[in-house]
Protein backbone atom coordinates (compact mmCIF):
# COMPACT_ATOMS: atom_id res chain seq x y z
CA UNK A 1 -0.95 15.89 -2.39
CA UNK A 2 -2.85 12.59 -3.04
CA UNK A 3 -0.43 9.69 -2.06
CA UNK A 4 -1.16 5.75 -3.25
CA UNK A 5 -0.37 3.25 -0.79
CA UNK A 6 0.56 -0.16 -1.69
CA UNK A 7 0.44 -3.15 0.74
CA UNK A 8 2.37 -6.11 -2.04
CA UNK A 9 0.72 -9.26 -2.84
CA UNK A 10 -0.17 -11.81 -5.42
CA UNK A 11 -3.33 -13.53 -4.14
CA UNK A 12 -4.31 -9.50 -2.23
CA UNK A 13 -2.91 -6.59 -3.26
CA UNK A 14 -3.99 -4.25 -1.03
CA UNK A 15 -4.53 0.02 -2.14
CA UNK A 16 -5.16 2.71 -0.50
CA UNK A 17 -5.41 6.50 -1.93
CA UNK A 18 -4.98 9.46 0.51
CA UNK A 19 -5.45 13.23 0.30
CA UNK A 20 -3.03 15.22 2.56
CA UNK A 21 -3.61 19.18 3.19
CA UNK A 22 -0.80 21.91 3.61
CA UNK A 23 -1.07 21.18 7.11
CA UNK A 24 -0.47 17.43 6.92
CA UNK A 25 -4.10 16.27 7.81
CA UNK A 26 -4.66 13.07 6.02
CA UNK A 27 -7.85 11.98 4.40
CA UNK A 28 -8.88 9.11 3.24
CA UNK A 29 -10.29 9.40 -0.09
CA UNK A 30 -9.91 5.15 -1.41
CA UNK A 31 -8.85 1.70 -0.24
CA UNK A 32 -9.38 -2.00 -1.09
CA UNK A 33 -7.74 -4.91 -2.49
CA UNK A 34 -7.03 -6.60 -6.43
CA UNK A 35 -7.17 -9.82 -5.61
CA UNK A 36 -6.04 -12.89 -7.88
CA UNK A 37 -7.32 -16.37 -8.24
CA UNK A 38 -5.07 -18.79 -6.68
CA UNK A 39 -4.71 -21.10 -10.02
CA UNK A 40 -4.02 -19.07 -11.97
CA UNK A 41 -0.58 -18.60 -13.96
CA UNK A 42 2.05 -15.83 -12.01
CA UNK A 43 2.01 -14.39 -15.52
CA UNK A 44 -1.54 -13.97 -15.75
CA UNK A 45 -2.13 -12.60 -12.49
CA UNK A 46 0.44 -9.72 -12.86
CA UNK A 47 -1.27 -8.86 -15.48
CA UNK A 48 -4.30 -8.42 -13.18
CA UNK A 49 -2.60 -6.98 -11.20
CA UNK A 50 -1.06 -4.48 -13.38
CA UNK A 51 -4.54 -3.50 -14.94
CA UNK A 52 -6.15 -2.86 -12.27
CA UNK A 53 -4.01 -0.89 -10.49
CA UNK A 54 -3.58 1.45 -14.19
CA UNK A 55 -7.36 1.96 -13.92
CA UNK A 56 -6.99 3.07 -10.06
CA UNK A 57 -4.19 6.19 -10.82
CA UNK A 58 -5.82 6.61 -13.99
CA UNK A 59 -9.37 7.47 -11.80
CA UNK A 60 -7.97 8.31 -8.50
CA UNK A 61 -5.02 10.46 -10.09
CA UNK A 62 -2.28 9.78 -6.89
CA UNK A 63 0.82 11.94 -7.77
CA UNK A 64 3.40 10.10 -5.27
CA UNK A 65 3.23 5.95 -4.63
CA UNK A 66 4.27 4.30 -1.04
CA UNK A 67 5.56 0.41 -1.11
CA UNK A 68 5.36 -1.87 1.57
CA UNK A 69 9.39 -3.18 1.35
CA UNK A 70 9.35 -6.98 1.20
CA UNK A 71 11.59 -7.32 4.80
CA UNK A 72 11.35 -11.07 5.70
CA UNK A 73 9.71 -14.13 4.03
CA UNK A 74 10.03 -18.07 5.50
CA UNK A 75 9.11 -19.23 1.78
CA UNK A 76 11.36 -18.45 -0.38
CA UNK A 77 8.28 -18.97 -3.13
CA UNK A 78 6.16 -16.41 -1.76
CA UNK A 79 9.02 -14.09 -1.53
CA UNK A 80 9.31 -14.59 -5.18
CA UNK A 81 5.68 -13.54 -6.35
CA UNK A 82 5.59 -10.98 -3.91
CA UNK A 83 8.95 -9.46 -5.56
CA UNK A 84 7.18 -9.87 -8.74
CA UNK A 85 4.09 -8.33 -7.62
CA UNK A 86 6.30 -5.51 -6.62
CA UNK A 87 8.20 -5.11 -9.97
CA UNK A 88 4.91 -4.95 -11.66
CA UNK A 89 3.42 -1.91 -9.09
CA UNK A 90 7.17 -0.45 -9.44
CA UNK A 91 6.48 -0.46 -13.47
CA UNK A 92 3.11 1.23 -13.34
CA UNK A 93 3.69 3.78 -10.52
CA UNK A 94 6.38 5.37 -12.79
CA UNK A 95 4.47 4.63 -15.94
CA UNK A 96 2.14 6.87 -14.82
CA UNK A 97 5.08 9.63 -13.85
CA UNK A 98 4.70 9.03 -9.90
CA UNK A 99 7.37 9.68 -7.27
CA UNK A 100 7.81 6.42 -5.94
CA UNK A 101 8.71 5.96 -1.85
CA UNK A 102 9.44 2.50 -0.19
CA UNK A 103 9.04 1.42 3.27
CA UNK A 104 10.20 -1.32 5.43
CA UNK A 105 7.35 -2.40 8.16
CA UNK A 106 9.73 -1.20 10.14
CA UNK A 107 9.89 2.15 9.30
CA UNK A 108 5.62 1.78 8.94
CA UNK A 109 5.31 0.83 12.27
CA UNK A 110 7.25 3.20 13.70
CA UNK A 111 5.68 5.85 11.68
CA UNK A 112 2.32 5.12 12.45
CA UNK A 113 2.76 3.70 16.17
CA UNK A 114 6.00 5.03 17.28
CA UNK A 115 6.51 1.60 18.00
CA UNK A 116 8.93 -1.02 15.45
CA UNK A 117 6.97 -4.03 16.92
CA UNK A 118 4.00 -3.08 16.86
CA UNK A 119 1.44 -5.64 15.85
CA UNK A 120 -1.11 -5.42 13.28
CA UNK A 121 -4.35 -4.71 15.56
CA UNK A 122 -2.47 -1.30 16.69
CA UNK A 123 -0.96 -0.25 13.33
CA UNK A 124 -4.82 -0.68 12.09
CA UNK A 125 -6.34 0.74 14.89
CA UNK A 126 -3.85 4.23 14.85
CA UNK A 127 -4.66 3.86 11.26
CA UNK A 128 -8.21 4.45 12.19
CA UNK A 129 -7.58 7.13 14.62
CA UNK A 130 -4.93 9.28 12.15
CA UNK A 131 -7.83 9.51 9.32
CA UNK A 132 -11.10 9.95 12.21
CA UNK A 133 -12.61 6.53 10.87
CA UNK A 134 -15.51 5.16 12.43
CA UNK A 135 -13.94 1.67 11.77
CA UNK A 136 -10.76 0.07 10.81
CA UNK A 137 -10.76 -0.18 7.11
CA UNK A 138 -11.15 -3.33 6.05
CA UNK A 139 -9.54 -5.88 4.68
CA UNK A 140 -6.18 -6.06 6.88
CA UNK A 141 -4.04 -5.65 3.27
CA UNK A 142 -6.30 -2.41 2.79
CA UNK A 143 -5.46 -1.32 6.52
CA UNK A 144 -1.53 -2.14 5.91
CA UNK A 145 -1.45 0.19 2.53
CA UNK A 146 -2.97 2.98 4.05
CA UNK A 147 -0.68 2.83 6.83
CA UNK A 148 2.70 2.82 3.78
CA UNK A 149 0.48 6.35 2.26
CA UNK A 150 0.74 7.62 5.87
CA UNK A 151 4.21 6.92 6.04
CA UNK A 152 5.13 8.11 3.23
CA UNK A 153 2.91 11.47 3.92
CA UNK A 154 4.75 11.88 7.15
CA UNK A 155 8.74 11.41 6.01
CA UNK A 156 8.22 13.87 3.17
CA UNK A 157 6.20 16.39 4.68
């Protein structure tokens, strides 16, 4: 099963593609960010967004998508592109026929740490440890949506 993660942003996006056996061994087979320029128009940067995530199922072929859950936001603007930002992922993860999962950080946490308050050095390093990196992937948003794949591999295993 290959399983897209999705960390949600509008200035960082943050992807990351995993392979998981029969077994439930994870692999880590892509990760990285779409990032938009701040000046630009919301509109124009969903549609950034939206492209560039088409042309990484369309390579990477992910059957089953894994969304960070927007859970808390003290600006009530950011909270706004970031729901758009996860509209648009929503739109093209079943565009392309994906099962779609969502995830509190909550639930991520616990999933990856065993531990709901984790903070984001430990999710990142067990991140690293799960998949047998030699380093934490990098950037943070990168580390934070292959930690929603690994959720997502774990609750429907």
């Amino acid at each position: 099963m290959r399983i897209l993660g999705i960390d949600p942003g509008t200035g960082i996006l943050g992807f990351g593609v995993i392979d998981v056996d029969s077994r439930g061994k994870a692999t880590l087979v892509d990760g990285g960010v779409i990032r938009t320029p701040a000046h630009q128009a919301d509109s124009d940067r969903l549609i950034t967004i939206y492209d560039e995530l088409h042309e990484i199922i369309t390579e990477l072929k992910p059957t089953v998508m894994s969304v960070e859950k927007l859970f808390f936001a003290q600006n009530v603007t950011t909270a706004m592109s970031v729901s758009q930002a996860r509209g648009v992922v929503l739109l093209c993860g079943k565009q392309h026929g994906m099962e779609l999962h969502e995830f509190t950080p909550l639930q991520i946490k616990m999933a990856i740490t065993g531990y709901g308050k984790a903070d984001k050095k430990q999710v990142q390093e067990m991140v690293r440890v799960i998949l047998g990196l030699q380093e934490v992937p990098k950037p943070d948003d990168a580390a934070d949506a292959i930690a929603a794949a690994l959720t997502c591999a774990q609750t429907i295993r």
